[in-house]
N, C-alpha and C. Protein backbone atom coordinates (compact mmCIF):
# COMPACT_ATOMS: atom_id res chain seq x y z
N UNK A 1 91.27 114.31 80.60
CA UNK A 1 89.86 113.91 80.51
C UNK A 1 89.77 112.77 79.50
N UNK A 2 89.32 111.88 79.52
CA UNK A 2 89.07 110.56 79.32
C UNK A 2 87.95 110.97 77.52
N UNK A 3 88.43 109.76 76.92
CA UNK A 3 87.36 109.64 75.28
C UNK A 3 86.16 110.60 75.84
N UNK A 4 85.36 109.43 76.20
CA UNK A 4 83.90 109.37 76.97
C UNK A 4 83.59 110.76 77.17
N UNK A 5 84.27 111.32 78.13
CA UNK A 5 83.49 112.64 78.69
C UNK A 5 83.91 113.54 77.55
N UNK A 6 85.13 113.82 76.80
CA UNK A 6 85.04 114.61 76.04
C UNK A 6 83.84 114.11 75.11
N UNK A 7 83.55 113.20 74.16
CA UNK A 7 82.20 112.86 73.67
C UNK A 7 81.47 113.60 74.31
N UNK A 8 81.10 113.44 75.55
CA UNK A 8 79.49 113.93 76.08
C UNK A 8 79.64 115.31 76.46
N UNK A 9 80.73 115.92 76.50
CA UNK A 9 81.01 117.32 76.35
C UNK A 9 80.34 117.92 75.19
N UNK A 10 81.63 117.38 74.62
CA UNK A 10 81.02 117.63 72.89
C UNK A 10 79.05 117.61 72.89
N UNK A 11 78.66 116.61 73.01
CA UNK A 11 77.35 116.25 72.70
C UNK A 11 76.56 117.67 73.08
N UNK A 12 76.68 117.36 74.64
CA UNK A 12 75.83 118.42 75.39
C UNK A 12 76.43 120.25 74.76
N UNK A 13 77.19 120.38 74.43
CA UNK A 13 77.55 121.91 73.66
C UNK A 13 77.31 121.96 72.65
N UNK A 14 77.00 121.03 71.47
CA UNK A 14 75.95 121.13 69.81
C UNK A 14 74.59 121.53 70.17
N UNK A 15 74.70 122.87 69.34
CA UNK A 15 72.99 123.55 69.42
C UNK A 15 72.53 122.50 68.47
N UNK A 16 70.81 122.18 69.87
CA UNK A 16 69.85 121.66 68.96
C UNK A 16 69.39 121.96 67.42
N UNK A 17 69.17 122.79 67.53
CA UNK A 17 68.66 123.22 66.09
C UNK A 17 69.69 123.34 65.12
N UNK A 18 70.98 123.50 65.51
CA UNK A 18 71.63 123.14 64.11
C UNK A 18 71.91 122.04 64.00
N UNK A 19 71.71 120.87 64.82
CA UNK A 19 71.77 119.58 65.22
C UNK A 19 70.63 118.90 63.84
N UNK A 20 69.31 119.34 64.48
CA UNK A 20 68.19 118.71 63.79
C UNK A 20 67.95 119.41 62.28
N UNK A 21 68.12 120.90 61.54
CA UNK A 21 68.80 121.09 60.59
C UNK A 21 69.85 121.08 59.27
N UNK A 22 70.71 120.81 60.39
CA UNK A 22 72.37 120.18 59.56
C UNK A 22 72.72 118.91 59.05
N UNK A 23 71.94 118.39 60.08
CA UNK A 23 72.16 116.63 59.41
C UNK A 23 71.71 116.59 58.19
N UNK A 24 72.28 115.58 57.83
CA UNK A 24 71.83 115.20 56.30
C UNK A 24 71.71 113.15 56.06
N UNK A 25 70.84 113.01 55.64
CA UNK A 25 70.99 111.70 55.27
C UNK A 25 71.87 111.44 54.39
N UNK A 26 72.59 111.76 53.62
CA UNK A 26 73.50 111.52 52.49
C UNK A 26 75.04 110.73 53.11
N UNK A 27 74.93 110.74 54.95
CA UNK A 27 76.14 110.41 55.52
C UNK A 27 75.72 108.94 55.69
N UNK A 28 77.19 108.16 55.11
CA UNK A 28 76.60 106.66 55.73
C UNK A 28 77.75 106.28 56.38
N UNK A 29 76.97 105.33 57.15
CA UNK A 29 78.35 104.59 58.38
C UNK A 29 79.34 103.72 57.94
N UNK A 30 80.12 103.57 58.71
CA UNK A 30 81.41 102.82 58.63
C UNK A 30 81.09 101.79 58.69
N UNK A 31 81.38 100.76 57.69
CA UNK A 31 80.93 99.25 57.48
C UNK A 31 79.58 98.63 56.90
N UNK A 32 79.26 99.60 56.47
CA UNK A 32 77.70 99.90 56.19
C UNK A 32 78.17 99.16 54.45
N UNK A 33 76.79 98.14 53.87
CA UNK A 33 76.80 98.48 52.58
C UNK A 33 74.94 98.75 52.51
N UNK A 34 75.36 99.20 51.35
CA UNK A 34 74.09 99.75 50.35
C UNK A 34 73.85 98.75 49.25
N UNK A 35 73.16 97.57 49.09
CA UNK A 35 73.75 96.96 48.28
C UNK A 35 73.09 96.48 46.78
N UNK A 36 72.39 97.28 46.14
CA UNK A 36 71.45 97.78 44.78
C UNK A 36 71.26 99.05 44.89
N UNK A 37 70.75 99.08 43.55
CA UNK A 37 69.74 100.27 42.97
C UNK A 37 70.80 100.95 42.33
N UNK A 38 70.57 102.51 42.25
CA UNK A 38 71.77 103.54 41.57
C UNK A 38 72.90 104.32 42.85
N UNK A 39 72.38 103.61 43.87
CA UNK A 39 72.92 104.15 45.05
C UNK A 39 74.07 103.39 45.68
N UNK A 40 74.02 102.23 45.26
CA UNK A 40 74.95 101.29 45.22
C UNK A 40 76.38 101.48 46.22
N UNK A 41 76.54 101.40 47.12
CA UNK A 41 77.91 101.54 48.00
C UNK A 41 78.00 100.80 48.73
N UNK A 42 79.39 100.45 49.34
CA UNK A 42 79.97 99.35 50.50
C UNK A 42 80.96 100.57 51.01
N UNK A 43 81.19 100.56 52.06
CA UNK A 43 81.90 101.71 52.99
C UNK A 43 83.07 101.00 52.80
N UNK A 44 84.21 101.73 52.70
CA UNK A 44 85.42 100.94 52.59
C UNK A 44 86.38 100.96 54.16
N UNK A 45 85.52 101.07 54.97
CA UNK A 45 86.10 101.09 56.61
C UNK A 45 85.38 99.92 57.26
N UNK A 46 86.03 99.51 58.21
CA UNK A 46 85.56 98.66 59.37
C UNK A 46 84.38 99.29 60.21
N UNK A 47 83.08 98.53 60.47
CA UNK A 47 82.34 98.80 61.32
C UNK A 47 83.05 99.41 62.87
N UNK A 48 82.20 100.74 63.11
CA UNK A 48 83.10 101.27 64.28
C UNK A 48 82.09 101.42 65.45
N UNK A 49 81.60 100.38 66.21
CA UNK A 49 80.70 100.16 67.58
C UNK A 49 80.90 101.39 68.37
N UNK A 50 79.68 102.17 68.61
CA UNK A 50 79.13 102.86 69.77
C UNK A 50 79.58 102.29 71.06
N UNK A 51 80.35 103.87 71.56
CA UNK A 51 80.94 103.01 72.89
C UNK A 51 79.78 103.46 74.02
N UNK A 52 80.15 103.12 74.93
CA UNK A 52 79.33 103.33 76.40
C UNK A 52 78.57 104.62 76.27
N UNK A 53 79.58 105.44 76.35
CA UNK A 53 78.40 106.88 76.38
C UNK A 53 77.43 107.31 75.28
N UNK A 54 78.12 107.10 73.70
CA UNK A 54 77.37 107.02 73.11
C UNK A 54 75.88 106.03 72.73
N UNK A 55 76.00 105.21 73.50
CA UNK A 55 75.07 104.14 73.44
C UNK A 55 73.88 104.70 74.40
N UNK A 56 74.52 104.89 75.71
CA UNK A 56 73.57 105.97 76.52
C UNK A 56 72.59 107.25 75.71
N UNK A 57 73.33 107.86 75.12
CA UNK A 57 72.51 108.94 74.07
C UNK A 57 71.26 108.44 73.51
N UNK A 58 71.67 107.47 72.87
CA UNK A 58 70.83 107.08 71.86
C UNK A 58 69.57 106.47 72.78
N UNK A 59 70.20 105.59 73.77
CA UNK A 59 68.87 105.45 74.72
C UNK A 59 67.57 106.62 75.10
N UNK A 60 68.94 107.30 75.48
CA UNK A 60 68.05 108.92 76.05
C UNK A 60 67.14 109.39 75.52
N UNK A 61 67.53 109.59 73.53
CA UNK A 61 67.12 110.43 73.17
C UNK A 61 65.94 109.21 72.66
N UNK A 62 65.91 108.13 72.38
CA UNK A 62 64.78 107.33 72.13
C UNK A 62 63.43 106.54 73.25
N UNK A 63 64.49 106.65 74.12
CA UNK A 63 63.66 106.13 76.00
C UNK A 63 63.40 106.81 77.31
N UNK A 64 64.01 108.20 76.78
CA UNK A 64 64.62 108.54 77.90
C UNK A 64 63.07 109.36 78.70
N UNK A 65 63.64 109.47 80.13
CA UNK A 65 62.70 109.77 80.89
C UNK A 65 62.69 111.28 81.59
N UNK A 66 62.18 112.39 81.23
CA UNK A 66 62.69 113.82 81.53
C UNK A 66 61.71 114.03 83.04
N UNK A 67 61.22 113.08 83.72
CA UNK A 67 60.95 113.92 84.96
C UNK A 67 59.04 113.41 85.01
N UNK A 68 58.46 113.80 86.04
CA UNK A 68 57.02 113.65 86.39
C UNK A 68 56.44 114.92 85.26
N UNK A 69 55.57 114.02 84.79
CA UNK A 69 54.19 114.89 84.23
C UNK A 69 53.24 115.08 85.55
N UNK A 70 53.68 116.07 86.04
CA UNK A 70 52.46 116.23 87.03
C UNK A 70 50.80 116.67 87.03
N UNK A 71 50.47 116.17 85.60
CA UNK A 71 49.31 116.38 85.35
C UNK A 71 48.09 117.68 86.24
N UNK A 72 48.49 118.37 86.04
CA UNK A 72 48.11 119.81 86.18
C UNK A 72 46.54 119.75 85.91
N UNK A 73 45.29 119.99 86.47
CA UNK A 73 44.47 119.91 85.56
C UNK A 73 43.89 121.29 85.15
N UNK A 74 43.23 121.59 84.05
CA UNK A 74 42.47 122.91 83.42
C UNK A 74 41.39 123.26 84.54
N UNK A 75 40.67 122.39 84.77
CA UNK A 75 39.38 122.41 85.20
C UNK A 75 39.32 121.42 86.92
N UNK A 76 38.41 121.96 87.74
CA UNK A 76 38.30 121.76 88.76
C UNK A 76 37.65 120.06 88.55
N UNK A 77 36.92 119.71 87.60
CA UNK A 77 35.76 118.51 87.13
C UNK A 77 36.91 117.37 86.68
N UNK A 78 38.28 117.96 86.46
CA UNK A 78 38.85 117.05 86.24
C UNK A 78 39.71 116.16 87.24
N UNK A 79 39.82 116.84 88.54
CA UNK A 79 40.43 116.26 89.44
C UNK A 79 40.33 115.04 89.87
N UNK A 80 39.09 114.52 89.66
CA UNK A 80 39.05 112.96 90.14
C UNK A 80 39.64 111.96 88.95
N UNK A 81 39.75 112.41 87.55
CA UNK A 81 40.36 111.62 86.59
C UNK A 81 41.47 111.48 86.99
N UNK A 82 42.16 112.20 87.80
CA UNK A 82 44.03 111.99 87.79
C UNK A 82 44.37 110.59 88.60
N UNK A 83 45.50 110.35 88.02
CA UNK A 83 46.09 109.22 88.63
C UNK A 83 46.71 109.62 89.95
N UNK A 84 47.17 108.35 90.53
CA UNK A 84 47.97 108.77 91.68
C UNK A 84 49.35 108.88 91.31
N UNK A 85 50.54 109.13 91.67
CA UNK A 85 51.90 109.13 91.25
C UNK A 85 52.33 108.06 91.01
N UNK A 86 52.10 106.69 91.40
CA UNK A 86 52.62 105.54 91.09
C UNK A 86 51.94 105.16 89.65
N UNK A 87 50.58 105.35 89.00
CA UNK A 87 50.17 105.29 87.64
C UNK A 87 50.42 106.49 87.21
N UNK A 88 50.83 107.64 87.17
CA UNK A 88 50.90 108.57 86.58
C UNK A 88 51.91 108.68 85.55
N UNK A 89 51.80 109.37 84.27
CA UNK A 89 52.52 109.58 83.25
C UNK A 89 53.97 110.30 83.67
N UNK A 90 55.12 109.84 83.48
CA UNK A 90 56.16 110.36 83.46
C UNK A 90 56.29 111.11 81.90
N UNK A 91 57.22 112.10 81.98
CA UNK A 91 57.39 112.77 81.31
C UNK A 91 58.81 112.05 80.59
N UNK A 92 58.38 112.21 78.51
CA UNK A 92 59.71 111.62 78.13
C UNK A 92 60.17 112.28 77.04
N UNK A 93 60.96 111.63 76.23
CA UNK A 93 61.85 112.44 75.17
C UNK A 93 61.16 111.99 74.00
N UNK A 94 60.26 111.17 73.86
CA UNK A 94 59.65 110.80 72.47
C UNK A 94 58.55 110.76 72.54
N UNK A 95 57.34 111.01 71.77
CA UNK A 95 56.40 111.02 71.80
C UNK A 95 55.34 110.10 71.80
């Protein structure tokens, strides 16, 4: 099995919540500097580019598109507000 899919293996089997929990800002990237204050650092590694799949993620989780909001309505009075499917709200990953 190829980089790539193990990556998105990996990805898709990390529980969310220890995902959004566990992180910590205190991690900085490879090639990264920081460059004042008391925080002061230069990474002593080469910048390391997001490959294909990972680049996809980041789309996903910032653009991504989870499916039709089929706008359901509460109330019978609301039925004529709805759009048709071609204006209608798709459903996404960010708010």
């Amino acid at each position: 099995m190829n980089s790539n899919l193990l990556g998105l293996q990996s990805a898709l089997n990390f529980p969310l919540i220890q995902a959004l929990l566990g992180r910590r800002s205190r991690r900085f990237g490879l090639g990264m500097t920081l460059p004042d204050g008391p925080l002061a650092y230069t990474s002593k590694h080469d910048p390391l580019p997001l490959n294909e799949t990972e680049q996809m993620l980041v789309l996903l989780a910032a653009a991504g598109n989870s499916g039709w909001n089929y706008l359901i309505p509460r109330q019978n009075a609301a039925l004529s507000a709805i759009a048709n499917y071609p204006a209608a709200a798709g459903g996404r990953t960010f708010p």
